[in-house]
Every structure is written in C-alpha cells, then in structure tokens.
N, C-alpha and C. Protein backbone atom coordinates (compact mmCIF):
# COMPACT_ATOMS: atom_id res chain seq x y z
N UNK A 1 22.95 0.46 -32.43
CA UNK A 1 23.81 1.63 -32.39
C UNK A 1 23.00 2.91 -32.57
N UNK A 2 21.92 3.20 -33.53
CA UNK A 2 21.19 3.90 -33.83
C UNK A 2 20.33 4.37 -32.12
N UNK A 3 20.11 3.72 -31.71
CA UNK A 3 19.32 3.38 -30.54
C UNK A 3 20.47 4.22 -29.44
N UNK A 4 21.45 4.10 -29.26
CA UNK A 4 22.43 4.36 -28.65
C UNK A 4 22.38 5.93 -28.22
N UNK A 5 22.57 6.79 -29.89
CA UNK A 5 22.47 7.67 -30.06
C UNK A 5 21.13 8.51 -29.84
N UNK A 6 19.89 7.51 -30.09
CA UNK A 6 18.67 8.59 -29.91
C UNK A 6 18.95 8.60 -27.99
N UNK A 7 19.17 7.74 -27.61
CA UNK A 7 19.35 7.74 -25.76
C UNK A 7 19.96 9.44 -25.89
N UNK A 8 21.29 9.40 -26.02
CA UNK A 8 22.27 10.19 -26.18
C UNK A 8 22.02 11.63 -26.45
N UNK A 9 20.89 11.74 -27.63
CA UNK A 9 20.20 13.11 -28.37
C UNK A 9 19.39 13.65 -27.07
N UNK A 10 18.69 12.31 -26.55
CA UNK A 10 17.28 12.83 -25.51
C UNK A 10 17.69 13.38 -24.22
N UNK A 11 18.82 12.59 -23.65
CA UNK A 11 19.45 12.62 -22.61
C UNK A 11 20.32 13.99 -22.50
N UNK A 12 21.24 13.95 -23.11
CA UNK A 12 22.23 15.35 -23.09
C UNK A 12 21.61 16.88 -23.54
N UNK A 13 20.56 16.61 -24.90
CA UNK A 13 19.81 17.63 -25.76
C UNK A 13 18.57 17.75 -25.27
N UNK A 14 17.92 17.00 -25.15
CA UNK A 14 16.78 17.07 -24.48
C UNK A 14 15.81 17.08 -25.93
N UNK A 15 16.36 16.21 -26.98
CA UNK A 15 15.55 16.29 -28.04
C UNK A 15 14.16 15.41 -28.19
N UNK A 16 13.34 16.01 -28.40
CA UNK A 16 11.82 15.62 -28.18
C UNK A 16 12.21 14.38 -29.36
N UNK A 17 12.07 14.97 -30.46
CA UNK A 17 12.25 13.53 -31.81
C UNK A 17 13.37 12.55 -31.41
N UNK A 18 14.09 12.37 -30.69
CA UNK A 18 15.03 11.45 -30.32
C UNK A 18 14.16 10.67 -29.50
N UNK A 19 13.26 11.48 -28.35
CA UNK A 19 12.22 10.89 -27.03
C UNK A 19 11.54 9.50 -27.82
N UNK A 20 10.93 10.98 -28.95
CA UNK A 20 9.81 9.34 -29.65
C UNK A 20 10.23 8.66 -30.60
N UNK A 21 11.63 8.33 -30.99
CA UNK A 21 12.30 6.91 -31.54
C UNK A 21 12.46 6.41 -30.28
N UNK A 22 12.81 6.77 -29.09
CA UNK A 22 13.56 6.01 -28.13
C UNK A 22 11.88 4.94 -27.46
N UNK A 23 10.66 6.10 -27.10
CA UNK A 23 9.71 5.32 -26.77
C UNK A 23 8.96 4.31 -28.13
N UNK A 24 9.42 4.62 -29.62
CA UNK A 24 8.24 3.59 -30.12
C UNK A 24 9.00 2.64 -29.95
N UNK A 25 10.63 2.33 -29.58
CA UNK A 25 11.16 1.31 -30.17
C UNK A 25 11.09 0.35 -28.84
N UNK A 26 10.89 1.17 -27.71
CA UNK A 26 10.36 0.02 -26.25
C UNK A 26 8.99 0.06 -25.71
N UNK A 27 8.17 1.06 -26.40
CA UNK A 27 7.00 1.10 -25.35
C UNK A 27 6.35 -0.53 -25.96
N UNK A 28 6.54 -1.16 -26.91
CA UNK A 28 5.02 -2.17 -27.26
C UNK A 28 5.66 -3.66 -26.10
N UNK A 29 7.08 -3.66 -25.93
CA UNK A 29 7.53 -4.74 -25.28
C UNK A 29 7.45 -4.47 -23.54
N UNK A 30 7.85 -2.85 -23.19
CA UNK A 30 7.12 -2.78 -21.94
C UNK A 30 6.04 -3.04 -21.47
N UNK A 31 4.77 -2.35 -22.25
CA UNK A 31 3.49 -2.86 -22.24
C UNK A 31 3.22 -4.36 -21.82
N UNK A 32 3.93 -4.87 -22.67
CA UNK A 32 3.57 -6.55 -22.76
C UNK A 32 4.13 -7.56 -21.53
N UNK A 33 5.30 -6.73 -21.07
CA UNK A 33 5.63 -6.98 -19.93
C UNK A 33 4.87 -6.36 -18.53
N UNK A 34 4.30 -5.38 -18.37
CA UNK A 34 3.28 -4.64 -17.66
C UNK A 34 2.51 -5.60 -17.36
N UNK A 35 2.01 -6.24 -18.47
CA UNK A 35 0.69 -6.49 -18.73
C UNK A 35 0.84 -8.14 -18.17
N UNK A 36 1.72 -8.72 -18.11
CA UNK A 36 2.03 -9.57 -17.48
C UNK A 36 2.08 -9.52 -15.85
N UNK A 37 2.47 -8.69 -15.25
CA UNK A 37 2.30 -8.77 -14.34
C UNK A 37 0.94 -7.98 -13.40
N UNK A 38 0.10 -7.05 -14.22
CA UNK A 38 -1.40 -6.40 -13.97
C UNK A 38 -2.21 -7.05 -14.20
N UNK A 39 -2.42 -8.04 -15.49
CA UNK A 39 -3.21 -8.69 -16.11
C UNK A 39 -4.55 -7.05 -16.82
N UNK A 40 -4.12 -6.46 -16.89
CA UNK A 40 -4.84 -5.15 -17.46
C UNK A 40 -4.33 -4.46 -18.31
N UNK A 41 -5.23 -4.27 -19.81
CA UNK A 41 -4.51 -3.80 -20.39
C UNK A 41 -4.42 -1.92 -20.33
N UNK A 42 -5.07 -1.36 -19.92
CA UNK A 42 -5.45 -0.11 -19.24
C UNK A 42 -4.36 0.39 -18.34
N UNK A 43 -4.52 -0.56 -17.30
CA UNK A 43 -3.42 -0.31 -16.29
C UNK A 43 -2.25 -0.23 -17.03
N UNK A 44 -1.87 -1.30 -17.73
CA UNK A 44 -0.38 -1.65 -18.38
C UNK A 44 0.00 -0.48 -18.88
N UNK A 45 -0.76 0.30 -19.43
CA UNK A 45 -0.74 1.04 -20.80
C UNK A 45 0.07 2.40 -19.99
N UNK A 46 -1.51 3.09 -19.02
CA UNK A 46 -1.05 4.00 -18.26
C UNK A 46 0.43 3.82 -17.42
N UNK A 47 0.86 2.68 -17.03
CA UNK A 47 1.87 2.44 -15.77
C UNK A 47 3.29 2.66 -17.06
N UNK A 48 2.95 1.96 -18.37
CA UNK A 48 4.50 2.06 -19.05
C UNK A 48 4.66 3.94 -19.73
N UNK A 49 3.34 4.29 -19.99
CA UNK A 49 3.52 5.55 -19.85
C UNK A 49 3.91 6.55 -19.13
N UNK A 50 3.74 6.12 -17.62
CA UNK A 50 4.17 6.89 -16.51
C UNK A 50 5.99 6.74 -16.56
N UNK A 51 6.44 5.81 -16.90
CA UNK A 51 7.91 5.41 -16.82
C UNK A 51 8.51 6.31 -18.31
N UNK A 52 8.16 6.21 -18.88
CA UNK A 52 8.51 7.05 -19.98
C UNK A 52 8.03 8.86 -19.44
N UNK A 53 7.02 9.15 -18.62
CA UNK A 53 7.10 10.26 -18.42
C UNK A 53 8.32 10.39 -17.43
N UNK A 54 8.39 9.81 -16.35
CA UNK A 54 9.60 9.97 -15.35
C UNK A 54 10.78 10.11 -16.50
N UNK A 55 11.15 8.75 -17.32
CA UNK A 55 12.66 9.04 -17.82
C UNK A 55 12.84 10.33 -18.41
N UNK A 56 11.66 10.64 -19.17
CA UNK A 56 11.80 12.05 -19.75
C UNK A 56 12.31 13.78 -18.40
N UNK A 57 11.62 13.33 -17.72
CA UNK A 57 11.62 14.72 -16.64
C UNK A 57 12.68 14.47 -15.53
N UNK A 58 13.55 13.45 -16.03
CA UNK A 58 14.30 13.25 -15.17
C UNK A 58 15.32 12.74 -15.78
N UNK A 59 15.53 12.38 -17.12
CA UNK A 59 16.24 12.18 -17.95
C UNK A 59 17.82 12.70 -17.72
N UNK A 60 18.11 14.22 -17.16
CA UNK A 60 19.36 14.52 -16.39
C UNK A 60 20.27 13.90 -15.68
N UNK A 61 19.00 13.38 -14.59
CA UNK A 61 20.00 13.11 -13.11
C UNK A 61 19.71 11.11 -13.14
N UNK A 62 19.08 10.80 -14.42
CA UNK A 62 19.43 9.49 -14.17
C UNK A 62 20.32 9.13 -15.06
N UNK A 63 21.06 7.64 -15.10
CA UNK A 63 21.81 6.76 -15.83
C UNK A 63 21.09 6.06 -16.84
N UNK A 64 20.43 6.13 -17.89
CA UNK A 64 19.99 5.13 -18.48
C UNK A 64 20.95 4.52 -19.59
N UNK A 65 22.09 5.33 -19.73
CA UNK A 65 22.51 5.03 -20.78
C UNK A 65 23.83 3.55 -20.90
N UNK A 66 23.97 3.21 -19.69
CA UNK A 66 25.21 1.89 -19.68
C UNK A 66 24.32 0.58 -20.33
N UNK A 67 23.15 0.48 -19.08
CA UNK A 67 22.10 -0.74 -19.79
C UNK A 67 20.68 -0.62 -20.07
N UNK A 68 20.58 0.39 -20.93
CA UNK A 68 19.51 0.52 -21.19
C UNK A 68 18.00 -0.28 -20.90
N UNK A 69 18.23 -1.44 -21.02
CA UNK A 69 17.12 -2.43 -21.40
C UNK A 69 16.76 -2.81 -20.14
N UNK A 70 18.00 -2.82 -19.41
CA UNK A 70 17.76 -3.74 -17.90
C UNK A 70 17.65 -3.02 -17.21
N UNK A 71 17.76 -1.48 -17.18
CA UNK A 71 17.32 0.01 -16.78
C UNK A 71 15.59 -0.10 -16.74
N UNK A 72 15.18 -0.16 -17.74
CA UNK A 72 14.23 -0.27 -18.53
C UNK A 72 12.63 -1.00 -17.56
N UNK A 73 13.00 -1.94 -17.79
CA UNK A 73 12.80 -3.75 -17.56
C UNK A 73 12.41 -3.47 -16.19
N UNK A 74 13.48 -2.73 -15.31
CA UNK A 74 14.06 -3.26 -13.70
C UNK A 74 12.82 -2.28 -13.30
N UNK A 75 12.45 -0.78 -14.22
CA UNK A 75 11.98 -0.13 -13.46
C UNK A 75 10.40 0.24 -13.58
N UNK A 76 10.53 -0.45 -14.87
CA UNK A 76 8.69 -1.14 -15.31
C UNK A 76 8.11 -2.42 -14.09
N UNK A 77 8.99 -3.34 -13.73
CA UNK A 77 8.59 -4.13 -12.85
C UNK A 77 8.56 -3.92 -11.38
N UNK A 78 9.12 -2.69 -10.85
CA UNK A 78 9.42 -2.03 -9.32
C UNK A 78 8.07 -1.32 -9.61
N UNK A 79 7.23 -0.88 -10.53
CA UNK A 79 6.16 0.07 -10.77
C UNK A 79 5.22 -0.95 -10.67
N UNK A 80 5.22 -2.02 -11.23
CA UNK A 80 3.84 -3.23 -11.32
C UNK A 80 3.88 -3.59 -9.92
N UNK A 81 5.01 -3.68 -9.38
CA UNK A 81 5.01 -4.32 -7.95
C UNK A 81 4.66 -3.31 -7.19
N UNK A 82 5.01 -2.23 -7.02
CA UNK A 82 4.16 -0.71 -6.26
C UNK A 82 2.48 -0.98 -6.41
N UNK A 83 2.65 -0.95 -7.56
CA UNK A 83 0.99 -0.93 -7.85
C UNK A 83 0.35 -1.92 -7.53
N UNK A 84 0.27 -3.30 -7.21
CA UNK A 84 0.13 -4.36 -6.81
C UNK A 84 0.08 -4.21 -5.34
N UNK A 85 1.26 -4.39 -5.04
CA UNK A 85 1.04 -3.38 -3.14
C UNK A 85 -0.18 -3.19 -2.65
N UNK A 86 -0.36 -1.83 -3.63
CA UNK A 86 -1.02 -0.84 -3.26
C UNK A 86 -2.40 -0.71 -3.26
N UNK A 87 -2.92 -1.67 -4.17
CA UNK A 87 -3.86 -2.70 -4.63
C UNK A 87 -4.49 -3.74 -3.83
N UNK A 88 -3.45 -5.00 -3.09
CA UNK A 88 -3.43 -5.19 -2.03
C UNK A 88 -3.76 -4.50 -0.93
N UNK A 89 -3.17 -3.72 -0.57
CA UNK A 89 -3.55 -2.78 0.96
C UNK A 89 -4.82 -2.19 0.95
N UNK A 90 -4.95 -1.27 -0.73
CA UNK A 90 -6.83 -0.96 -0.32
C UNK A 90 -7.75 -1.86 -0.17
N UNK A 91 -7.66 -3.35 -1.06
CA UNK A 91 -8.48 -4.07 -0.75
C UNK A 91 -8.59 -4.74 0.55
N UNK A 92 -7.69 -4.90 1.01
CA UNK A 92 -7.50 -5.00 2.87
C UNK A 92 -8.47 -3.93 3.91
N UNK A 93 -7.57 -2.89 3.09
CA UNK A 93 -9.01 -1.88 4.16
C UNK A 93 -9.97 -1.92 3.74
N UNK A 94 -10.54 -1.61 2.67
CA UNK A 94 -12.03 -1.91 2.33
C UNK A 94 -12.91 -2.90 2.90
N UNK A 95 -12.24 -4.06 2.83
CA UNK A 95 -12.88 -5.41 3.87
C UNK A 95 -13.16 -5.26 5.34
N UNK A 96 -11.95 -4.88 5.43
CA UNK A 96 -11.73 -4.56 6.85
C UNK A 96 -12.79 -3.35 7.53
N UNK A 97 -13.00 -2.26 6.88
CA UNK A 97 -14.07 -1.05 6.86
C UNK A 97 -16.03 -1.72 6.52
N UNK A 98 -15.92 -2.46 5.69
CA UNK A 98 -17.22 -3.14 5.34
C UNK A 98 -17.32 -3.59 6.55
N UNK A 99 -16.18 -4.91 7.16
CA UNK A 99 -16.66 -5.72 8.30
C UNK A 99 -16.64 -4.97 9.45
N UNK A 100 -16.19 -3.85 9.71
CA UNK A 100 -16.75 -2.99 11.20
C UNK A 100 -17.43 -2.24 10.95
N UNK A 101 -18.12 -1.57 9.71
CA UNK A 101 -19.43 -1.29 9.24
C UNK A 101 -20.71 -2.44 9.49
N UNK A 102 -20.82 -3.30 8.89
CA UNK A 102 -21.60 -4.36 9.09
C UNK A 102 -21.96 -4.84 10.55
N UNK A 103 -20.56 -4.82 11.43
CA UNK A 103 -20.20 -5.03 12.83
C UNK A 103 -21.49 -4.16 13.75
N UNK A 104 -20.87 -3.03 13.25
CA UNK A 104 -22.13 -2.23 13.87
C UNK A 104 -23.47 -1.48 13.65
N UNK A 105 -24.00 -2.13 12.39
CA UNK A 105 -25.14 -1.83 11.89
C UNK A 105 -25.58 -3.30 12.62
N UNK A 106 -25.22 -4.15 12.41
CA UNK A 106 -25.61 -5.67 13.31
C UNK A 106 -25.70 -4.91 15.13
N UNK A 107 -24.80 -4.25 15.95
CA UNK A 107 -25.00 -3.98 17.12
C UNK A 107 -26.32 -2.77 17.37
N UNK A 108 -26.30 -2.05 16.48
CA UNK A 108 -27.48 -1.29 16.32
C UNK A 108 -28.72 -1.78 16.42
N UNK A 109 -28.76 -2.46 15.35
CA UNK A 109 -30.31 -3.19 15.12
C UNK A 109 -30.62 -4.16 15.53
N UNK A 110 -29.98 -4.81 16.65
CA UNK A 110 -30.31 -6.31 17.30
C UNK A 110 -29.90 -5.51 19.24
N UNK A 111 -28.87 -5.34 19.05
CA UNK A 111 -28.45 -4.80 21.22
C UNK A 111 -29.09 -3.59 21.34
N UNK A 112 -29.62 -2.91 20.27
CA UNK A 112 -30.34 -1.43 20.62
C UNK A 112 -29.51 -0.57 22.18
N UNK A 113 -28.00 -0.97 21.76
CA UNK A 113 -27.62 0.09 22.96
C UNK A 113 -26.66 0.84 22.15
N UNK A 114 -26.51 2.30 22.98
CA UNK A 114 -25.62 3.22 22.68
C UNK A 114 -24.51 3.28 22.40
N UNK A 115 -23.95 2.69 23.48
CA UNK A 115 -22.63 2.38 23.66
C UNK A 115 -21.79 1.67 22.85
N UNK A 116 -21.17 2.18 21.82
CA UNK A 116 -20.61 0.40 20.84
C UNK A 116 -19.31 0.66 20.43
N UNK A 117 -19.05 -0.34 21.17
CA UNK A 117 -17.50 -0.12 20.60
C UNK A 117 -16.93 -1.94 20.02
N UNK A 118 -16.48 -1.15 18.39
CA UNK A 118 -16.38 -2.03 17.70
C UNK A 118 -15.51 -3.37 18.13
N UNK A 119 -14.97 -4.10 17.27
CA UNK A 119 -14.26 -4.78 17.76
C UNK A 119 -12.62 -4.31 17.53
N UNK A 120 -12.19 -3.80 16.78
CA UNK A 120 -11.22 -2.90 16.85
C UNK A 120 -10.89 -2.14 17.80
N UNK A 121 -11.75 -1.31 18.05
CA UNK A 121 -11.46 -0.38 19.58
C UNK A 121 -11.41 -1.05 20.85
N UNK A 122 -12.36 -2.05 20.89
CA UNK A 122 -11.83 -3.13 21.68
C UNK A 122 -10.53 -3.61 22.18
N UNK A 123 -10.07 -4.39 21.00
CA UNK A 123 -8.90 -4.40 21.14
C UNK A 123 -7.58 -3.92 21.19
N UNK A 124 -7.71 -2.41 20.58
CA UNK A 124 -7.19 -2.05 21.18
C UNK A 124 -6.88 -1.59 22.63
N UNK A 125 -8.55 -1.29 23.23
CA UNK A 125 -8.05 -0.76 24.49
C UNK A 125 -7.72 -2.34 25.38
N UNK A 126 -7.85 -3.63 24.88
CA UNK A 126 -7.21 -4.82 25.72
C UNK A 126 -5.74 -4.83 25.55
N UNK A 127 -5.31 -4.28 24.30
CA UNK A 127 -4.00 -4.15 24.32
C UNK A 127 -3.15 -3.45 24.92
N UNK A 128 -4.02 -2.39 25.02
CA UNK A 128 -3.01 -1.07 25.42
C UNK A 128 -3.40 -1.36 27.82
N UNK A 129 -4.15 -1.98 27.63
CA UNK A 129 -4.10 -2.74 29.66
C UNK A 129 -3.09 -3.82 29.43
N UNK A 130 -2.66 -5.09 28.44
CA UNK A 130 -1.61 -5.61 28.28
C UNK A 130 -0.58 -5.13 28.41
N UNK A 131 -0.66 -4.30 27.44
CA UNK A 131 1.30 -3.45 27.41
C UNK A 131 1.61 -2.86 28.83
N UNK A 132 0.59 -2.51 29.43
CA UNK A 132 0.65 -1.82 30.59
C UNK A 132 1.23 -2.82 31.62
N UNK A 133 1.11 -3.96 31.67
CA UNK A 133 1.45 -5.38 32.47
C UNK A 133 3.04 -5.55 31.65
N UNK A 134 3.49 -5.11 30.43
CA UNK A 134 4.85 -5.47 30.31
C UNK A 134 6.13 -4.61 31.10
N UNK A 135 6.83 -5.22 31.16
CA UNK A 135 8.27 -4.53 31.94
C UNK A 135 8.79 -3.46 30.40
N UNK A 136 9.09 -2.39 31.17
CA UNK A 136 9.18 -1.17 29.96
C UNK A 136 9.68 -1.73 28.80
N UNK A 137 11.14 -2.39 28.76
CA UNK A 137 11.60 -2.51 27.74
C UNK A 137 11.26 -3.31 26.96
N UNK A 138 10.28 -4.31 27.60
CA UNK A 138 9.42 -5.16 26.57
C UNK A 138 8.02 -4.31 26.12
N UNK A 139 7.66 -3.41 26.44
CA UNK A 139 6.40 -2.84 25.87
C UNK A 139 7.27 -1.64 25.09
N UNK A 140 8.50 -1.34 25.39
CA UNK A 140 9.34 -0.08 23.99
C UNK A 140 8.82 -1.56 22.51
N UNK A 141 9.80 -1.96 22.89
CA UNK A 141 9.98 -2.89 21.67
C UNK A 141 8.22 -3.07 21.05
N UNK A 142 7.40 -3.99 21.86
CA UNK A 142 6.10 -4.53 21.54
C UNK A 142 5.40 -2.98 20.69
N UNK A 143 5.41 -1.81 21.49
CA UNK A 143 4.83 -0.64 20.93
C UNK A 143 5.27 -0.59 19.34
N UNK A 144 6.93 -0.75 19.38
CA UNK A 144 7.49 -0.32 17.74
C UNK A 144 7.29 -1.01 16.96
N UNK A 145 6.90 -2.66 17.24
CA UNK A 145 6.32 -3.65 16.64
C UNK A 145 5.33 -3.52 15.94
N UNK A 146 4.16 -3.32 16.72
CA UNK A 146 2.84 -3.77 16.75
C UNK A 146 2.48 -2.75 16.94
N UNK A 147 2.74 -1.03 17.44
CA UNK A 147 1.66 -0.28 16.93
C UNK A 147 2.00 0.56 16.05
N UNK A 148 4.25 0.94 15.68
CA UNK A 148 4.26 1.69 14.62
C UNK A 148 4.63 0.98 13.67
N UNK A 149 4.69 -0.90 13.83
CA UNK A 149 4.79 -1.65 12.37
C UNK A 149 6.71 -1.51 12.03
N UNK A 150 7.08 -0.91 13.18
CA UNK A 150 8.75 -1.05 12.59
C UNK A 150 9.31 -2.34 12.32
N UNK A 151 10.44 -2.61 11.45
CA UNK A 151 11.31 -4.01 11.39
C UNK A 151 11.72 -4.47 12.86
N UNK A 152 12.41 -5.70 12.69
CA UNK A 152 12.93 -6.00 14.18
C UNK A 152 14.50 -5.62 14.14
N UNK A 153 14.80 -5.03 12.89
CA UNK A 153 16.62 -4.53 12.96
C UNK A 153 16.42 -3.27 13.19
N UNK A 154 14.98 -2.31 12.56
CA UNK A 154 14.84 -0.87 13.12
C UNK A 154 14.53 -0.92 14.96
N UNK A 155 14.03 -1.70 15.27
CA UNK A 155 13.60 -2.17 16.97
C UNK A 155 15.04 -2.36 17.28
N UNK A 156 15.98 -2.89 17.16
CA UNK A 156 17.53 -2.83 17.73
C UNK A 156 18.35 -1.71 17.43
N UNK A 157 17.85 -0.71 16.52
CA UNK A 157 19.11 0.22 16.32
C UNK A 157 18.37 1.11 17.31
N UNK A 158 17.17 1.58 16.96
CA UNK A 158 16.19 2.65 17.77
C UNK A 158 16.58 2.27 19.32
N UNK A 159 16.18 1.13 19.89
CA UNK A 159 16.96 0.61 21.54
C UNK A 159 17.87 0.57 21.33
N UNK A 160 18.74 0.24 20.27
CA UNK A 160 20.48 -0.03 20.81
C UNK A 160 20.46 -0.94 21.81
N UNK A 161 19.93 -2.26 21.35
CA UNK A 161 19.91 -3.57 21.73
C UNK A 161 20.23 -4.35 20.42
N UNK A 162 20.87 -5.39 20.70
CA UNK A 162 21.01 -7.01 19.67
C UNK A 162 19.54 -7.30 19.19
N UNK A 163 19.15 -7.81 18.18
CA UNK A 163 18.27 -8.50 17.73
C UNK A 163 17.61 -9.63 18.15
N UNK A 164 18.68 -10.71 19.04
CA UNK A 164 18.63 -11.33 20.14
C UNK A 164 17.28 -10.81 21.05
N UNK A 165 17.94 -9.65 21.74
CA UNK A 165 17.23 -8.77 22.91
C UNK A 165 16.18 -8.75 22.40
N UNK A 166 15.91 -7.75 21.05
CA UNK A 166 14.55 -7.65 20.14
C UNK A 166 13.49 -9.09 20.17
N UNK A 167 13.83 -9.99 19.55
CA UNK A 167 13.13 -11.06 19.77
C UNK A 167 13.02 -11.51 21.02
N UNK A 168 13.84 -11.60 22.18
CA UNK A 168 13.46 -11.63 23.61
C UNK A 168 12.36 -11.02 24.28
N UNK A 169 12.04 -9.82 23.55
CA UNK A 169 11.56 -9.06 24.54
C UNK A 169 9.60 -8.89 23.42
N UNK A 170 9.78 -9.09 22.24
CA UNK A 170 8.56 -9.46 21.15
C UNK A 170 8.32 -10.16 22.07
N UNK A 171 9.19 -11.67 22.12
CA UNK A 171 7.95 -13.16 22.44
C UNK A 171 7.54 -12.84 23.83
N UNK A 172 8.31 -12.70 24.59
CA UNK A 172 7.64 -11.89 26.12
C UNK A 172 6.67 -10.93 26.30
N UNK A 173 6.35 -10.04 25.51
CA UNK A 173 5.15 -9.24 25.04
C UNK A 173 3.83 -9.95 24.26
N UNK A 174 4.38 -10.92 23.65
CA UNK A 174 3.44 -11.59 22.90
C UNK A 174 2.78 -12.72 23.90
N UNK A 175 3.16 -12.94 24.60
CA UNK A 175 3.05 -13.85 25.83
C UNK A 175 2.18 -13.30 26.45
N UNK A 176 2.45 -12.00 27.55
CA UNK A 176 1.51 -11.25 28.06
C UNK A 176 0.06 -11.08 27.30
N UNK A 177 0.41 -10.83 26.21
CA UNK A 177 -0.93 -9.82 25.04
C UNK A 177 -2.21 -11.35 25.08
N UNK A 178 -1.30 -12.83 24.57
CA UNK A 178 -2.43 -13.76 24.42
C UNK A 178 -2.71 -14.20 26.16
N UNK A 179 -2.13 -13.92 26.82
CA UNK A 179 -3.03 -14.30 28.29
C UNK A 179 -4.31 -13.02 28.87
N UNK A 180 -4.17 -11.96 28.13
CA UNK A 180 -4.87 -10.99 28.61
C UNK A 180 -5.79 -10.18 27.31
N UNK A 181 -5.82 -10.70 26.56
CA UNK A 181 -6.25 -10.50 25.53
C UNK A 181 -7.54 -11.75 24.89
N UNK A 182 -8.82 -11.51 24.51
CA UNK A 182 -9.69 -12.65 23.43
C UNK A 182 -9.05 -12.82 22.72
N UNK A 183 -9.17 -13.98 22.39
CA UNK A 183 -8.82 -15.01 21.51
C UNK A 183 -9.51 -14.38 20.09
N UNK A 184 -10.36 -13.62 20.15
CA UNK A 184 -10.80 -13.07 18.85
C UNK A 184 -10.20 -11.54 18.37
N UNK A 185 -9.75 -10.88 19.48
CA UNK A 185 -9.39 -9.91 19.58
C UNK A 185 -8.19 -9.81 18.92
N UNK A 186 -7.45 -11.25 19.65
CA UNK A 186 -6.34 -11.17 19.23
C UNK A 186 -5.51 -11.34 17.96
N UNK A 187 -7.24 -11.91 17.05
CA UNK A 187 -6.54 -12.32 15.68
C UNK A 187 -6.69 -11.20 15.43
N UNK A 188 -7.41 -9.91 15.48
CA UNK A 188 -7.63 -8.32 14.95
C UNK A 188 -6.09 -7.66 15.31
N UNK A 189 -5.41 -8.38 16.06
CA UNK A 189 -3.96 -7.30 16.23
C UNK A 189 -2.90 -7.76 14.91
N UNK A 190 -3.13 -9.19 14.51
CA UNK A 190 -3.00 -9.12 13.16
C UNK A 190 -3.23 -9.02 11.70
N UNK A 191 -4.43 -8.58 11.67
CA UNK A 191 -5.09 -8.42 10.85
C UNK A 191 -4.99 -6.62 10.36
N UNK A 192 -5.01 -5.74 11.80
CA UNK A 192 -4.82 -4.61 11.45
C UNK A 192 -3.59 -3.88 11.81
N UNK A 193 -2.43 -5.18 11.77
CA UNK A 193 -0.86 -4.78 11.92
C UNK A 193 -0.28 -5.97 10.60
C-alpha cells in the first residue's frame, strides 16, 4: 500500500523522494532480471537504469499505476530484447565487413587486377539482370522482399493483392533469381537480406 502511494506522489507530484522509494524498492530485482537475460552485469545495471530514467521523464503520459510490477517486468524485458537485436545485427555486419575486407585484400595481393568487384556487388548486379527477366508484378513484389526487406502482409496491402498472389509471385521470382544467379552468390542474397 505504501508502495501504491510513493507511485502516486511521483506520478501526479512529480516528487523526487517518492522516485527513490519507488526505484530502491525495484531496481535490485530488475537488475537481476536484466541480468538474466544480458548475462552482464554492466549492461544490466545501465539498461534497468535507463527504464527508471524513461518512467521518470515520462512518468505523465504513461500508466504505471494499475500493474505496476507487470508494467515493470514487461518493459525491462522489451529493452533486453532491443538490446540483444541490436547486438545481433552489429555482429552480423562486422563479419560480414571483415569477410569482404579480407575478400579483397586476398583479390589484391594474389589477381593483381584493378578491377574488383566484391562478391556482394556481384551479386547484386546478377540480381538486379534477374529481376529484369521477371514479369513486373513479380519483380514489384521480389524488389519489396528482398531489397526493402518488407513483410509479405506489407507486400499485399502496398499491391493490393491477397497474400496468396504475394507468395505466387516471391516463389516465381525466386525461381528466376536461382536459374540466373551462382550458387554462391545466391547464398549472399541471404545473408545480406
């Protein structure tokens, strides 16, 4: 009940001493939950702090006060999972940047020619003579796919086609791409989609 009220003081008053009963009495169990899903205790620390800075500066226009805990909880773990993401994706490019670095320090110092185009640019330009071989409405779709990464329900509202159509017109594009496309190339259209 006590707890109730410091929400109540921070939220409506904007009382600082209400803030820090409200954070000592959740920050050590957020943490611990953080920390469960970062495996860092650094990270944990900074990420449950950041959530306590948001509730504070935003403390107005949000709800925390029906369920506090599961308020709490829901929005410490949407932050570990952001960060995780995000974590994921740089280490993707980084690899990905090393291995067409490496790619062409190897074409440099062994083909001694000018001309180099990685294997990325490659494939793209095999892709983009593929798409050129699809019937329009299968290269609309294949483009929103595969080069701006859209869903296949954003690919049916954007055409104003069925999902049906959408997948009709993917596997028919995907068809074209592996007959006219390397076999090595072609694993790079998923790798950098």
């Amino acid at each position: 009940m006590a707890e109730r009220r410091e929400i109540t003081a921070f939220v409506e008053n904007g009382n600082i001493e209400s803030f820090e009963k409200f954070f000592r009495f959740y920050y050590a169990r957020l943490k611990k939950y953080a920390f469960h899903f970062l495996q860092n205790e650094e990270d944990a620390n900074d990420l449950v702090q950041d959530v306590f800075i948001q509730i504070w500066t935003q403390r107005e226009s949000i709800d925390i006060e029906k369920n506090t805990e599961a308020f709490l909880f829901t929005l410490v773990k949407n932050k570990c999972l952001n960060s995780l993401k995000k974590a994921i994706i740089e280490e993707k490019f980084i690899k990905q940047q090393t291995y067409l670095e490496s790619e062409k320090l190897y074409h440099i110092s062994f083909t001694k020619q000018k001309d180099f185009k990685n294997m990325e640019e490659q494939m793209q330009e095999e892709l983009a003579k593929a798409m050129d071989l699809m019937p329009e409405r299968c290269r609309t779709a294949f483009h929103l796919r595969w080069i701006e990464g859209r869903k296949q329900k954003e690919i049916a509202d954007i055409m104003n086609i069925s999902m049906t159509m959408v997948n009709k017109h993917l596997s028919k594009g995907m068809e074209i791409v592996r007959k006219h496309i390397k076999p090595d190339l072609f694993l790079l259209l998923f790798l950098f989609n």
